[in-house]
C-alpha atoms as a PDB file:
ATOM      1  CA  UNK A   1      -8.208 -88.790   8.528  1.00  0.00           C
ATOM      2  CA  UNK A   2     -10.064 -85.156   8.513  1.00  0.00           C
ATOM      3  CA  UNK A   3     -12.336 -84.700   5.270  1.00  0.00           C
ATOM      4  CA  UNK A   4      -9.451 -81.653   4.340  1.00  0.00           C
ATOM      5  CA  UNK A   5      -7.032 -83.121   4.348  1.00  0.00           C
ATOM      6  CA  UNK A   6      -8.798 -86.158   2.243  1.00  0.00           C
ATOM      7  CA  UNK A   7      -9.779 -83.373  -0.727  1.00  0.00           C
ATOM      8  CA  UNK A   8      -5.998 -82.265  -0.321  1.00  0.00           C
ATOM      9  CA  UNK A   9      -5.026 -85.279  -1.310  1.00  0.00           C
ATOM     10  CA  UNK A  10      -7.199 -86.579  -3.911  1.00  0.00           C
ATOM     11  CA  UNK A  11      -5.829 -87.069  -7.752  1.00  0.00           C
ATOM     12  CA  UNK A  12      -6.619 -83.884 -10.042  1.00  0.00           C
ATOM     13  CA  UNK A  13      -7.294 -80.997  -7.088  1.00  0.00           C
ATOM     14  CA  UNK A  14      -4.587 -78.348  -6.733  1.00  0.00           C
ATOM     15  CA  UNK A  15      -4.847 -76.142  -3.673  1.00  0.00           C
ATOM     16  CA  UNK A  16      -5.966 -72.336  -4.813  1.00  0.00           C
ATOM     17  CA  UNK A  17      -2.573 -70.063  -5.362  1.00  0.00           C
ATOM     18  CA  UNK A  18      -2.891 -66.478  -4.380  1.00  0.00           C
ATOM     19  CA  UNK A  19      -1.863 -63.848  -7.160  1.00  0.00           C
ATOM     20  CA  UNK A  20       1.830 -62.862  -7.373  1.00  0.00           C
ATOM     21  CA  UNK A  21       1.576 -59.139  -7.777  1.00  0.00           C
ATOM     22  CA  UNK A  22       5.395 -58.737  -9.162  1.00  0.00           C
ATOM     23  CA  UNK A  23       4.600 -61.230 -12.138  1.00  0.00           C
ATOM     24  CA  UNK A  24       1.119 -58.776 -12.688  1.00  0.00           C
ATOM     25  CA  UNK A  25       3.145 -55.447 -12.657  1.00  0.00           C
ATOM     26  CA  UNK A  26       5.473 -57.181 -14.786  1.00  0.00           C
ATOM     27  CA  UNK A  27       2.940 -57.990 -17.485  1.00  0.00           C
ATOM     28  CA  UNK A  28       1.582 -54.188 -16.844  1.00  0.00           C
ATOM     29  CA  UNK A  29       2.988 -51.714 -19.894  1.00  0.00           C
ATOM     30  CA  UNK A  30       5.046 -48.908 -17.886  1.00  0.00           C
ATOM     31  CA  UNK A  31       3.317 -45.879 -17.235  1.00  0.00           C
ATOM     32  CA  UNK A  32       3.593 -42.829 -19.955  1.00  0.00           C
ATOM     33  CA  UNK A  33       4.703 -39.664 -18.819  1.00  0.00           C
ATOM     34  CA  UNK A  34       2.294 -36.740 -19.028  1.00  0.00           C
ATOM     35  CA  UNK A  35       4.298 -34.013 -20.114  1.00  0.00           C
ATOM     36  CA  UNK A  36       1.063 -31.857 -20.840  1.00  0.00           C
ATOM     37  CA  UNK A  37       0.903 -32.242 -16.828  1.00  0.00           C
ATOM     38  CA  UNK A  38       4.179 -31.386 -16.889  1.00  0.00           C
ATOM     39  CA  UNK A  39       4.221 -28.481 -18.831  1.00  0.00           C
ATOM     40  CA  UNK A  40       1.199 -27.152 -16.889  1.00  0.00           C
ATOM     41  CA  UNK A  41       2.919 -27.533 -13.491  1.00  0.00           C
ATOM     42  CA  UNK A  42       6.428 -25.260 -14.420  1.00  0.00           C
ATOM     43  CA  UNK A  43       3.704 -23.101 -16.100  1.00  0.00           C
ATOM     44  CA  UNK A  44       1.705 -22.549 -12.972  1.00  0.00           C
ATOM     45  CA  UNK A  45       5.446 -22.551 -10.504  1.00  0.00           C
ATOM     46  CA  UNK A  46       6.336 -19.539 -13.231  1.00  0.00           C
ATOM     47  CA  UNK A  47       3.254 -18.033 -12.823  1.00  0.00           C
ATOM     48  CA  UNK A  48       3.190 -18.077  -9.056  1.00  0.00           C
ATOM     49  CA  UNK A  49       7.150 -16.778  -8.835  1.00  0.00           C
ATOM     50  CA  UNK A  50       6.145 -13.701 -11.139  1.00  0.00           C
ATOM     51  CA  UNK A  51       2.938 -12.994  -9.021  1.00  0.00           C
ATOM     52  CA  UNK A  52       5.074 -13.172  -5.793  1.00  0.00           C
ATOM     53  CA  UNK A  53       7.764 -10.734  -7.516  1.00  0.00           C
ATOM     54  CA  UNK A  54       4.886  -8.268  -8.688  1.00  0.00           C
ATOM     55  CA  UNK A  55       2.489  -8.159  -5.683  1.00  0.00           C
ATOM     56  CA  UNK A  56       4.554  -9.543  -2.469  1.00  0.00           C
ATOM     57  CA  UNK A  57       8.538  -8.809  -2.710  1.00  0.00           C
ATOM     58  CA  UNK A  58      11.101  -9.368  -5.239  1.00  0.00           C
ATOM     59  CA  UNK A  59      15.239  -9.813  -4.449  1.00  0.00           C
ATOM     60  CA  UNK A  60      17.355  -6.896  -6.201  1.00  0.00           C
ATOM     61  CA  UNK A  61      20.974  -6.221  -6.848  1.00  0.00           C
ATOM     62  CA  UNK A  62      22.940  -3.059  -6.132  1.00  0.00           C
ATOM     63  CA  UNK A  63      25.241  -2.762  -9.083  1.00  0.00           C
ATOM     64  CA  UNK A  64      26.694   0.896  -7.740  1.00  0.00           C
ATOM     65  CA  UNK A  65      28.112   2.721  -5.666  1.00  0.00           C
ATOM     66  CA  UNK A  66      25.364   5.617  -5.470  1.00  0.00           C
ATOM     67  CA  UNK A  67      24.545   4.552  -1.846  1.00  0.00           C
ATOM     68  CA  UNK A  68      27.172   4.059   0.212  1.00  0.00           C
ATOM     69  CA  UNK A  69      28.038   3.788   2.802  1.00  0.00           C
ATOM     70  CA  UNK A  70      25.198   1.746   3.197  1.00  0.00           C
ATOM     71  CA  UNK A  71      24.649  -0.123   0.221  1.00  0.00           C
ATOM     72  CA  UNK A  72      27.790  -1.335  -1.540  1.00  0.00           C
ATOM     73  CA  UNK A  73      28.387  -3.199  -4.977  1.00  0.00           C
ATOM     74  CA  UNK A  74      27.430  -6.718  -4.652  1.00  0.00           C
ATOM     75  CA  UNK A  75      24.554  -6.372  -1.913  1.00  0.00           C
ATOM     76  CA  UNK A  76      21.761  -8.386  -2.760  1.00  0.00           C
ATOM     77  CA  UNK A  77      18.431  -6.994  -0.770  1.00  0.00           C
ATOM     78  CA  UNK A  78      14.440  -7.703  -0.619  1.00  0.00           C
ATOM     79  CA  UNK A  79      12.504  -4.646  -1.637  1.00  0.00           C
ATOM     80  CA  UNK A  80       9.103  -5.246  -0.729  1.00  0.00           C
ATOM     81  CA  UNK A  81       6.176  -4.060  -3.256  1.00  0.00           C
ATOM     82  CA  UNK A  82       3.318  -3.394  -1.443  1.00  0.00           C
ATOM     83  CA  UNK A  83       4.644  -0.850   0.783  1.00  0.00           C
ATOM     84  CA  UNK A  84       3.659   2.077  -1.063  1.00  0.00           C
ATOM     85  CA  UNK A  85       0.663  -0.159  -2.964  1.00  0.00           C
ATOM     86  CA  UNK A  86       0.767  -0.990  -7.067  1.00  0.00           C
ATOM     87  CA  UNK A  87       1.412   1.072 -10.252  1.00  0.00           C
ATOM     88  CA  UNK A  88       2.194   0.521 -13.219  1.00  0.00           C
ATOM     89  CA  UNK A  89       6.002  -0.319 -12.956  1.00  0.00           C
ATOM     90  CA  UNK A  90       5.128  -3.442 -10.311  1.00  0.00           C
ATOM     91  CA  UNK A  91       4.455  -5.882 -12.726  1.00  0.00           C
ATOM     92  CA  UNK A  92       7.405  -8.213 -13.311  1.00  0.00           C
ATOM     93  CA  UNK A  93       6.938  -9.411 -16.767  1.00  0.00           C
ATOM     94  CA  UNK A  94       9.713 -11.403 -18.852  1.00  0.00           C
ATOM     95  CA  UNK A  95      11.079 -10.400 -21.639  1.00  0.00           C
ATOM     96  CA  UNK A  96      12.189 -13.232 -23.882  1.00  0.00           C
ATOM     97  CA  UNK A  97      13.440 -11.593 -26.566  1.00  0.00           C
ATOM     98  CA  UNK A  98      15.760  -9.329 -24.422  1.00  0.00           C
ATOM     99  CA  UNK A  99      16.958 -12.698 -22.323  1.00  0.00           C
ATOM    100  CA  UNK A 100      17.818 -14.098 -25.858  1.00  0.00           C
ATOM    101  CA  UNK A 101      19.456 -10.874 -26.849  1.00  0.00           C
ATOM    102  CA  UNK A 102      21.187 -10.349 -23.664  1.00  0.00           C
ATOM    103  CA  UNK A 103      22.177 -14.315 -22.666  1.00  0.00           C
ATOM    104  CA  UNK A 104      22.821 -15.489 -26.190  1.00  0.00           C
ATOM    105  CA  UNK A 105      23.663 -12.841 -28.405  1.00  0.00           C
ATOM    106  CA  UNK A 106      25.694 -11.034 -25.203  1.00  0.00           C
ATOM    107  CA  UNK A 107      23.955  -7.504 -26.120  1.00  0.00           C
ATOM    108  CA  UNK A 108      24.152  -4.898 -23.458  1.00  0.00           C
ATOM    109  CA  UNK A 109      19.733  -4.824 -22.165  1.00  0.00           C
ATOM    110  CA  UNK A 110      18.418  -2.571 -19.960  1.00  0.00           C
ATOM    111  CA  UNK A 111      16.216  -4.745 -18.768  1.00  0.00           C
ATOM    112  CA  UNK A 112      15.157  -8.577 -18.654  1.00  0.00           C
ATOM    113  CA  UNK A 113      11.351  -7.044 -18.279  1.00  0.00           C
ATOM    114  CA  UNK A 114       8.615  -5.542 -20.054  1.00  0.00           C
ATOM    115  CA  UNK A 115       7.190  -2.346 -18.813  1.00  0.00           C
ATOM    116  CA  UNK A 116       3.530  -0.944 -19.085  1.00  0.00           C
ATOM    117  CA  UNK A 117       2.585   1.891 -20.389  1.00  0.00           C
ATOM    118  CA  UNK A 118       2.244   4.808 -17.524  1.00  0.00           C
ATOM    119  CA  UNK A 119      -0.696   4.599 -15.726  1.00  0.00           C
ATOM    120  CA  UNK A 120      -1.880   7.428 -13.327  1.00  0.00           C
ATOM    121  CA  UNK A 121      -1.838   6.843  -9.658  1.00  0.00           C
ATOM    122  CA  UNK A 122      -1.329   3.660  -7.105  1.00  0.00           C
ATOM    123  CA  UNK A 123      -3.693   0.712  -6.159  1.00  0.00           C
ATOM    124  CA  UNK A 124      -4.283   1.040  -2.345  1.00  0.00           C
ATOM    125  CA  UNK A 125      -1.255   3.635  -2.752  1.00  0.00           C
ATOM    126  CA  UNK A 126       0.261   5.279   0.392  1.00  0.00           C
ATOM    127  CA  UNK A 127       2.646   8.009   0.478  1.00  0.00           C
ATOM    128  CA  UNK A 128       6.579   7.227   1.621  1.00  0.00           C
ATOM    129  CA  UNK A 129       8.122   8.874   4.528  1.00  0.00           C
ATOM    130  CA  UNK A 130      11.230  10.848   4.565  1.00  0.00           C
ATOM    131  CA  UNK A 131      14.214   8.121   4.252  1.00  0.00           C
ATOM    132  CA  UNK A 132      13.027   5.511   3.228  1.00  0.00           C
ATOM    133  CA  UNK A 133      15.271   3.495   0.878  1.00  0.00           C
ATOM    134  CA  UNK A 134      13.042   3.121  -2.490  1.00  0.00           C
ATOM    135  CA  UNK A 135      13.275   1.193  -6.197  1.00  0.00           C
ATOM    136  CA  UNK A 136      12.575   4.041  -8.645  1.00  0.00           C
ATOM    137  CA  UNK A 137      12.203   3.498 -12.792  1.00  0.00           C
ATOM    138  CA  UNK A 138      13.357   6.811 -14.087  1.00  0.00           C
ATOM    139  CA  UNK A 139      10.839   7.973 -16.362  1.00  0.00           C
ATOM    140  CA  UNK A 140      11.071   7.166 -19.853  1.00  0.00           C
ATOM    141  CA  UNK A 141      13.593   4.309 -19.382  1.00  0.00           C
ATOM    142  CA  UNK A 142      12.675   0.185 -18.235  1.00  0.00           C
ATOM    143  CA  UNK A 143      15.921   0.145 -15.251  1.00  0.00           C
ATOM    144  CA  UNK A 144      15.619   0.123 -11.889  1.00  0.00           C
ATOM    145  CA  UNK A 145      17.253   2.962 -10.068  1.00  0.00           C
ATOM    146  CA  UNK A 146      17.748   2.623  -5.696  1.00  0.00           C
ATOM    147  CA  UNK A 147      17.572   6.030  -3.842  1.00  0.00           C
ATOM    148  CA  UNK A 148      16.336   7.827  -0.722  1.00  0.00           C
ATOM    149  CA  UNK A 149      13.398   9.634  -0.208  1.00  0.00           C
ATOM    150  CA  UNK A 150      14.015  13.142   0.605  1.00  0.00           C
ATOM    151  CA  UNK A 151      11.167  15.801  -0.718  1.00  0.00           C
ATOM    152  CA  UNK A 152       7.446  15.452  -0.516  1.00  0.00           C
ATOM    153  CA  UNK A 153       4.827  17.089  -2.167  1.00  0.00           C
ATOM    154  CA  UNK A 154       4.674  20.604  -1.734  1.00  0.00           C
ATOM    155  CA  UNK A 155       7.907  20.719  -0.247  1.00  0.00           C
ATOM    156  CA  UNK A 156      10.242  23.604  -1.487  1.00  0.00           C
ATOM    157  CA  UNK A 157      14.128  21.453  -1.786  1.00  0.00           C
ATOM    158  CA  UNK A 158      17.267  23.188  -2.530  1.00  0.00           C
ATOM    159  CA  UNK A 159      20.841  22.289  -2.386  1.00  0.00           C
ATOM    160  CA  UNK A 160      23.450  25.014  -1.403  1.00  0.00           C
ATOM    161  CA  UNK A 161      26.840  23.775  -1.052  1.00  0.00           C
ATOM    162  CA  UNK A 162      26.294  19.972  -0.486  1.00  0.00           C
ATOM    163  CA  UNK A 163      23.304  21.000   2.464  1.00  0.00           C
ATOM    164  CA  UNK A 164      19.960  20.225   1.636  1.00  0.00           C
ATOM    165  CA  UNK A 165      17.136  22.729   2.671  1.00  0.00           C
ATOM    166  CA  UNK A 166      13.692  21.631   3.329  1.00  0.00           C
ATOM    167  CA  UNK A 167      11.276  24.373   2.736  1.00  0.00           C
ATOM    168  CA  UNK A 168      13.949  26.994   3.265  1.00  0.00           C
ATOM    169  CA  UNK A 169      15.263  25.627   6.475  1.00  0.00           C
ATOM    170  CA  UNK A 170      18.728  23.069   6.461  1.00  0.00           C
ATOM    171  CA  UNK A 171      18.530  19.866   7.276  1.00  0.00           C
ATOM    172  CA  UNK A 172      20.907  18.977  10.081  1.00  0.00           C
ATOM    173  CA  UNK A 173      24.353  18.022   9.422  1.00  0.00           C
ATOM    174  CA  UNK A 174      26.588  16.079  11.480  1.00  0.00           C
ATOM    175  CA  UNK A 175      30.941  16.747  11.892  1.00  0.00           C
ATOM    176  CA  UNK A 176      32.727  14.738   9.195  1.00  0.00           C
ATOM    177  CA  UNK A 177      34.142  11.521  10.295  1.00  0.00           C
ATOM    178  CA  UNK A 178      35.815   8.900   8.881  1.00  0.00           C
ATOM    179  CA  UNK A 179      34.698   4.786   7.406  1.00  0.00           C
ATOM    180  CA  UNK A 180      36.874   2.313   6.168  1.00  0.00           C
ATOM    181  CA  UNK A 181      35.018   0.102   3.497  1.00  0.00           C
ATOM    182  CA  UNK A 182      37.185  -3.431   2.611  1.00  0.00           C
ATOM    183  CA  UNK A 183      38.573  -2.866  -0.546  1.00  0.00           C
ATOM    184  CA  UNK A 184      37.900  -5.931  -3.042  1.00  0.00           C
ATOM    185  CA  UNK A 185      36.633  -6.997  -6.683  1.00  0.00           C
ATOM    186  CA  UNK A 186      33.645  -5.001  -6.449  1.00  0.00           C
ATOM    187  CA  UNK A 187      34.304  -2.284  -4.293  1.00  0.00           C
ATOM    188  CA  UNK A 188      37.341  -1.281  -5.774  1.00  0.00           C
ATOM    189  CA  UNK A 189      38.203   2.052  -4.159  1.00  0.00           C
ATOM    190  CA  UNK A 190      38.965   3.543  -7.249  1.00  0.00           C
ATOM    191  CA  UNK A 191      41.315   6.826  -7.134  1.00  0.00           C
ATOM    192  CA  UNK A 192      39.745   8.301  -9.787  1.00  0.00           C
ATOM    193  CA  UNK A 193      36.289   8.318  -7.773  1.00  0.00           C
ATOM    194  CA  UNK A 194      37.780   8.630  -4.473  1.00  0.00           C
ATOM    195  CA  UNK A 195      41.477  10.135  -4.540  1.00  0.00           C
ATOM    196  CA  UNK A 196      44.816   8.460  -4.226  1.00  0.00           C
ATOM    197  CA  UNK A 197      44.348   8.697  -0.431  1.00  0.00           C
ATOM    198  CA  UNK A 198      41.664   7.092   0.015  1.00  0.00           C
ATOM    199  CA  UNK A 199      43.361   3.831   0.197  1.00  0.00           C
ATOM    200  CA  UNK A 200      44.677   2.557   3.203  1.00  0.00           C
ATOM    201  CA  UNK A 201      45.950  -0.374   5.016  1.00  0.00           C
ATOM    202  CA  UNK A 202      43.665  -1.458   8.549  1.00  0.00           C
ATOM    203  CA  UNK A 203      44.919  -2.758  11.557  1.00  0.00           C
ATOM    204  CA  UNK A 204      44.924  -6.041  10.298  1.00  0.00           C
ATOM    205  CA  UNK A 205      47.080  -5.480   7.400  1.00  0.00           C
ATOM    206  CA  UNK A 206      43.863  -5.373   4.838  1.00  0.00           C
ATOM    207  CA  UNK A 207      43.644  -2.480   2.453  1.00  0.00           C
ATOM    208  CA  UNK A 208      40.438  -0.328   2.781  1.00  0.00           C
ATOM    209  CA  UNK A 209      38.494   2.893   1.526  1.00  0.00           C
ATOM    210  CA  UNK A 210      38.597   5.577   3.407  1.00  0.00           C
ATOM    211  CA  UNK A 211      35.452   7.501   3.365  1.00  0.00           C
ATOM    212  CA  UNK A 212      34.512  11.327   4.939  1.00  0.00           C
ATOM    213  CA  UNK A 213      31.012  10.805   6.445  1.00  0.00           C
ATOM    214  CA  UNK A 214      28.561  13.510   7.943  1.00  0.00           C
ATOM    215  CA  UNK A 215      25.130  12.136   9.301  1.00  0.00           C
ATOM    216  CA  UNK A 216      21.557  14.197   7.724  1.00  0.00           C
ATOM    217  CA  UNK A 217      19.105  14.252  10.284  1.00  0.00           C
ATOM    218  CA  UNK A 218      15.715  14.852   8.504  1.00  0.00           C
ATOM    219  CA  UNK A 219      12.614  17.053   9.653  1.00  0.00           C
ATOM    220  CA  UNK A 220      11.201  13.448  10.739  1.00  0.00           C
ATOM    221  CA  UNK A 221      14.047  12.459  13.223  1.00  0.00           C
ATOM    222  CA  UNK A 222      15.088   9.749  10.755  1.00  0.00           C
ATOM    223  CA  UNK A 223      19.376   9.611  10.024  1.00  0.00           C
ATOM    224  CA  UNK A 224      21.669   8.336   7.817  1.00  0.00           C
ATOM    225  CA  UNK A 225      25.486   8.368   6.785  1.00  0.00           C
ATOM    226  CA  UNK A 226      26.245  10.566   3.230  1.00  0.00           C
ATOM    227  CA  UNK A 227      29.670  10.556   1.832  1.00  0.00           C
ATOM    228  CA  UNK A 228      31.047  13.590   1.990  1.00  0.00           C
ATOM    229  CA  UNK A 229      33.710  14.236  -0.972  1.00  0.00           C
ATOM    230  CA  UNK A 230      33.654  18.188  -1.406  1.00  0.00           C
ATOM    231  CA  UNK A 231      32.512  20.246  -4.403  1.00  0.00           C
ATOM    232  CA  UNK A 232      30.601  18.229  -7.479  1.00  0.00           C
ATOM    233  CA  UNK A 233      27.866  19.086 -10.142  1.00  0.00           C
ATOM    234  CA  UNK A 234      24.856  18.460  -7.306  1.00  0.00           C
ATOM    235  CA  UNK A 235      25.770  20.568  -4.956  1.00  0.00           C
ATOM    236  CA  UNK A 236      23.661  23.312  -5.813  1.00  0.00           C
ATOM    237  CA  UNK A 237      20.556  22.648  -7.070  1.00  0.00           C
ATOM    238  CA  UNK A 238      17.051  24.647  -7.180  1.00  0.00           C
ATOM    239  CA  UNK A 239      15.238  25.682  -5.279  1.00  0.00           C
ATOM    240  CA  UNK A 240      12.290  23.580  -7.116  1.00  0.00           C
ATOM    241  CA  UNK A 241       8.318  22.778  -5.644  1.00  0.00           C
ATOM    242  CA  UNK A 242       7.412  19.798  -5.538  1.00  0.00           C
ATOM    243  CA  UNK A 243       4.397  18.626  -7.623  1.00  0.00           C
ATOM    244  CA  UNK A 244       1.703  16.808  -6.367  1.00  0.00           C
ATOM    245  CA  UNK A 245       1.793  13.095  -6.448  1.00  0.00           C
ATOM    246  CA  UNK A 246       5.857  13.347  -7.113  1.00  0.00           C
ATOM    247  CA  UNK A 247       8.938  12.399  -4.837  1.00  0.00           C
ATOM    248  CA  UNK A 248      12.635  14.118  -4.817  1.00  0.00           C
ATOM    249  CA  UNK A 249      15.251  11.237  -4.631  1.00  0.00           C
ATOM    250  CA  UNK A 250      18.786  11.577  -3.778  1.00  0.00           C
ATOM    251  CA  UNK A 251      21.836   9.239  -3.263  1.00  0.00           C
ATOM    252  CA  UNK A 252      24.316   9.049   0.168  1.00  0.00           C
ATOM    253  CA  UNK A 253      27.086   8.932  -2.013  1.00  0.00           C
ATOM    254  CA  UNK A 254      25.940  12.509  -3.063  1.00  0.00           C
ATOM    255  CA  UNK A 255      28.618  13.566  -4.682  1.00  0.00           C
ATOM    256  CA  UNK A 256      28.787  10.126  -7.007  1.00  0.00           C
ATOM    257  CA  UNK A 257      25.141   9.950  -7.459  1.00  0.00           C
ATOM    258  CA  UNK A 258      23.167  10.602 -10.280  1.00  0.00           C
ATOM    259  CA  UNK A 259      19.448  11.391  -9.191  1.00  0.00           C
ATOM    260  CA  UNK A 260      16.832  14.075  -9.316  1.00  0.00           C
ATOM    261  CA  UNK A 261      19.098  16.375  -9.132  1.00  0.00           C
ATOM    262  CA  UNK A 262      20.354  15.889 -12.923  1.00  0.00           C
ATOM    263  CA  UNK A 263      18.502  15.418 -16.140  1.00  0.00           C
ATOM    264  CA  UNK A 264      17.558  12.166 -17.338  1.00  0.00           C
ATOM    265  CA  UNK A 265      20.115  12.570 -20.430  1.00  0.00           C
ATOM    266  CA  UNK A 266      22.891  12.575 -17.952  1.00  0.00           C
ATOM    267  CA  UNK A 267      21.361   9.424 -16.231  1.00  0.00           C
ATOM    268  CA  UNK A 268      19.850  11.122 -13.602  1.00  0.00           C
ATOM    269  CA  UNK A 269      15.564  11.160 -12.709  1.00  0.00           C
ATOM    270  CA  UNK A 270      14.981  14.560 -13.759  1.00  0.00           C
ATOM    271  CA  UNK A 271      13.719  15.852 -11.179  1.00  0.00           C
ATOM    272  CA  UNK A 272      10.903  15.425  -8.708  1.00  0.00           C
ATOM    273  CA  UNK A 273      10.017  11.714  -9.852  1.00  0.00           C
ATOM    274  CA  UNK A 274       5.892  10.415  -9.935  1.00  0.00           C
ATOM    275  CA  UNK A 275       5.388   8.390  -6.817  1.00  0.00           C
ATOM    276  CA  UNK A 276       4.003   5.660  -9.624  1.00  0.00           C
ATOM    277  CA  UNK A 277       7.517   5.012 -10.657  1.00  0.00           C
ATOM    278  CA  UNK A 278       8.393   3.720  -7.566  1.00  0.00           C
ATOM    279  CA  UNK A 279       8.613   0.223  -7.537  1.00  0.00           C
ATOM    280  CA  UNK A 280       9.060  -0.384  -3.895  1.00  0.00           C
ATOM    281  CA  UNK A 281      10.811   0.183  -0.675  1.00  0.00           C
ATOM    282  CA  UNK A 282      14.374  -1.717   0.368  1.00  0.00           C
ATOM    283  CA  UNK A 283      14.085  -3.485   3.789  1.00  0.00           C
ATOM    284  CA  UNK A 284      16.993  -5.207   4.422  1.00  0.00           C
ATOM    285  CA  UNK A 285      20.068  -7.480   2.912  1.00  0.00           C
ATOM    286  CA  UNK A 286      20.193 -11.088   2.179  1.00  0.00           C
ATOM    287  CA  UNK A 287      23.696 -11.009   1.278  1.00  0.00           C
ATOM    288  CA  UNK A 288      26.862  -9.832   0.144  1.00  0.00           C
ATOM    289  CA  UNK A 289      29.494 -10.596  -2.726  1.00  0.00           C
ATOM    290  CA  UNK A 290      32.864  -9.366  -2.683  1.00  0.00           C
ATOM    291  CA  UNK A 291      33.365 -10.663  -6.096  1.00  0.00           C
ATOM    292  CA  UNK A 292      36.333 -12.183  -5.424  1.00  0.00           C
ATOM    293  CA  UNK A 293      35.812 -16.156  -5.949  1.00  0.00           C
ATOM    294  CA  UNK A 294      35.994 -17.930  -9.157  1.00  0.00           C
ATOM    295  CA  UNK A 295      34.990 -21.349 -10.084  1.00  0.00           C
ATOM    296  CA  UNK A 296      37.092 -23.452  -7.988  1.00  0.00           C
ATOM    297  CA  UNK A 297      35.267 -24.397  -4.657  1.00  0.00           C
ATOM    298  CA  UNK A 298      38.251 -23.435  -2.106  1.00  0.00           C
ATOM    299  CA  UNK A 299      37.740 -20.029  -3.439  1.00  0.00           C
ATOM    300  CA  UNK A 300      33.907 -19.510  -2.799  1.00  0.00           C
ATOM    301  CA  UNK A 301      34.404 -18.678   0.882  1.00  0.00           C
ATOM    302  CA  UNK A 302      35.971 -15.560  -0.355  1.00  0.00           C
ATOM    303  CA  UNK A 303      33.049 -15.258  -2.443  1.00  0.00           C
ATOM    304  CA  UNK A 304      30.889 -13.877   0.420  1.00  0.00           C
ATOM    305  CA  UNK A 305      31.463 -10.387   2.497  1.00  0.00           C
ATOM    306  CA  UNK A 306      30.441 -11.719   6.124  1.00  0.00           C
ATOM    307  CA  UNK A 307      28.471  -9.513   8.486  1.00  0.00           C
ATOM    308  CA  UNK A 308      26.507  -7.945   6.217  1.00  0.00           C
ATOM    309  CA  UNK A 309      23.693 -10.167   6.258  1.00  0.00           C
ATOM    310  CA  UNK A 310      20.439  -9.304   7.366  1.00  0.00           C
ATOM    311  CA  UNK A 311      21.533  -5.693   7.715  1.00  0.00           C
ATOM    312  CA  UNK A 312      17.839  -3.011   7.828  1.00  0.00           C
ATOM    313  CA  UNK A 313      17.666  -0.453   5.458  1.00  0.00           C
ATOM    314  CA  UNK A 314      14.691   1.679   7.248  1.00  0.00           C
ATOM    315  CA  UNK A 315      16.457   4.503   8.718  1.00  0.00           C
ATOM    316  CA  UNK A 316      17.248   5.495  12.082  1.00  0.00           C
ATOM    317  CA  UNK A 317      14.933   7.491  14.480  1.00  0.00           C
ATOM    318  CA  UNK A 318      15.836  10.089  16.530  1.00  0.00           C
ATOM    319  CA  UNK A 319      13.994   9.023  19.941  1.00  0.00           C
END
């Protein structure tokens, strides 16, 4: 017999047992949760959400109809912020007592945010071009307005029935023709906006809006569809200079759009706007609701306009 297995079998020796690491865990007291660690991390994810809204690009909701044909109710875009560089309206900064106000109380806010005080001029700021599609906080109020560049510095603007004239020479028009927008919860078609006859049945059997079009060709080649309705309040206007260091906005829905060609007591930007109250230029669309789901889940297809997504806002260029 081998001298192991001898010791292996003599009277009082136990072979060596290796440690059961389920019975140690099992004696182990369970782990505490660090909720300072916690805290800290939604802190910093808060944090880094807010930066990227301020600095990078931030998602924003059309709630009218002051751009169509382009933009309708429901589009959800990405305006980028550092197209035009930072001011003092780029800062996204929560307001908690207006969520409270707003989400418990259900009081009408203009706005979720705080705004800083005006500040004069842009960090790294650059100048917009003619057409582009820009965020603009009219002054004196904390809401975000979306409109089209027209007017530059310097430039001389003036509307004369519904044409726009650049330093005393009209921007190009196009004939009037025709769009048919699908009529649903949130673009509604309504006849008091748009006339009895601007509802219609399609092809298909689907009601739609009926919209008169002509196409404004800017000094810079750029183009874009306006709706066309006839006579309104805006469609003579100036002639007014431009300051320095200011913008002229206008809607494409120019007859339902309320911009720098009114006063800011009727809603409009009163005027030529600071190019530090623009918050940013529109790229392109992410999606579209119709408004017409509800909270069962067969209906949430409906939910949806299709086609839209992914849509550019930058404006066309004449080649």
């Amino acid at each position: 017999m081998s001298e192991e297995l001898a010791l292996d079998g003599l009277p009082g020796t136990e072979p060596d047992q290796e440690a059961d690491p389920d019975k140690e865990a099992a004696t182990k007291a369970p782990a505490k949760t660090d909720w300072w660690g916690e805290v800290k991390g939604i802190v910093w994810l808060v944090l880094a959400v807010l930066g990227f809204h301020s600095f990078i690009a931030k998602p924003f909701y059309i709630p009218s109809e002051s751009m169509l044909p382009g933009l309708e109710v429901g589009d959800q875009l990405i305006v980028t912020k550092y197209a035009y560089g930072w001011s003092f309206v780029s800062p996204t900064i929560p307001n908690p007592v207006a969520i409270f106000r707003s989400l418990v109380l259900r009081q009408e806010i203009e706005s979720w945010g705080v705004q800083l005080p005006f500040i004069h001029g842009r960090l790294f700021g650059r100048m917009p071009e003619r057409g582009d599609v820009v965020i603009v906080t009219p002054p004196g109020r904390n809401t975000d307005y979306i409109k089209r560049l027209i007017g530059l510095p310097g430039d001389t603007i003036q509307v004369r029935g519904g044409t726009v004239f650049l330093n005393g020479t009209a921007v190009k028009r196009g004939p009037i023709h025709d769009t048919l927008i699908p009529i649903d919860a949130n673009s509604q078609c309504k006849p008091e906006d748009y006339g009895e006859s601007a509802r219609v049945t399609g092809a298909d059997g689907k009601p739609y809006c009926k919209l008169p079009l002509v196409t404004e060709t800017l000094p810079n080649g750029r183009h874009y569809d306006t709706v066309e309705l006839g006579y309104s309040d805006g469609d003579n206007y100036g002639p007014v200079v431009i300051p320095p260091d200011h913008v002229f906005l206008m809607g494409d829905n120019r007859d339902r759009s309320a911009d720098s060609r009114f006063p800011v007591e009727q809603m409009g930007l009163g005027g030529p706007v600071p190019w530090e109250n623009l918050g940013g230029r529109a790229e392109f669309i992410t999606f579209s609701k119709s408004g017409n789901g509800s909270w069962n889940p067969f209906s949430w297809g409906q939910s949806f306009r299709s086609g839209r997504a992914g849509t550019s806002l930058h404006a066309a260029r004449d080649k």
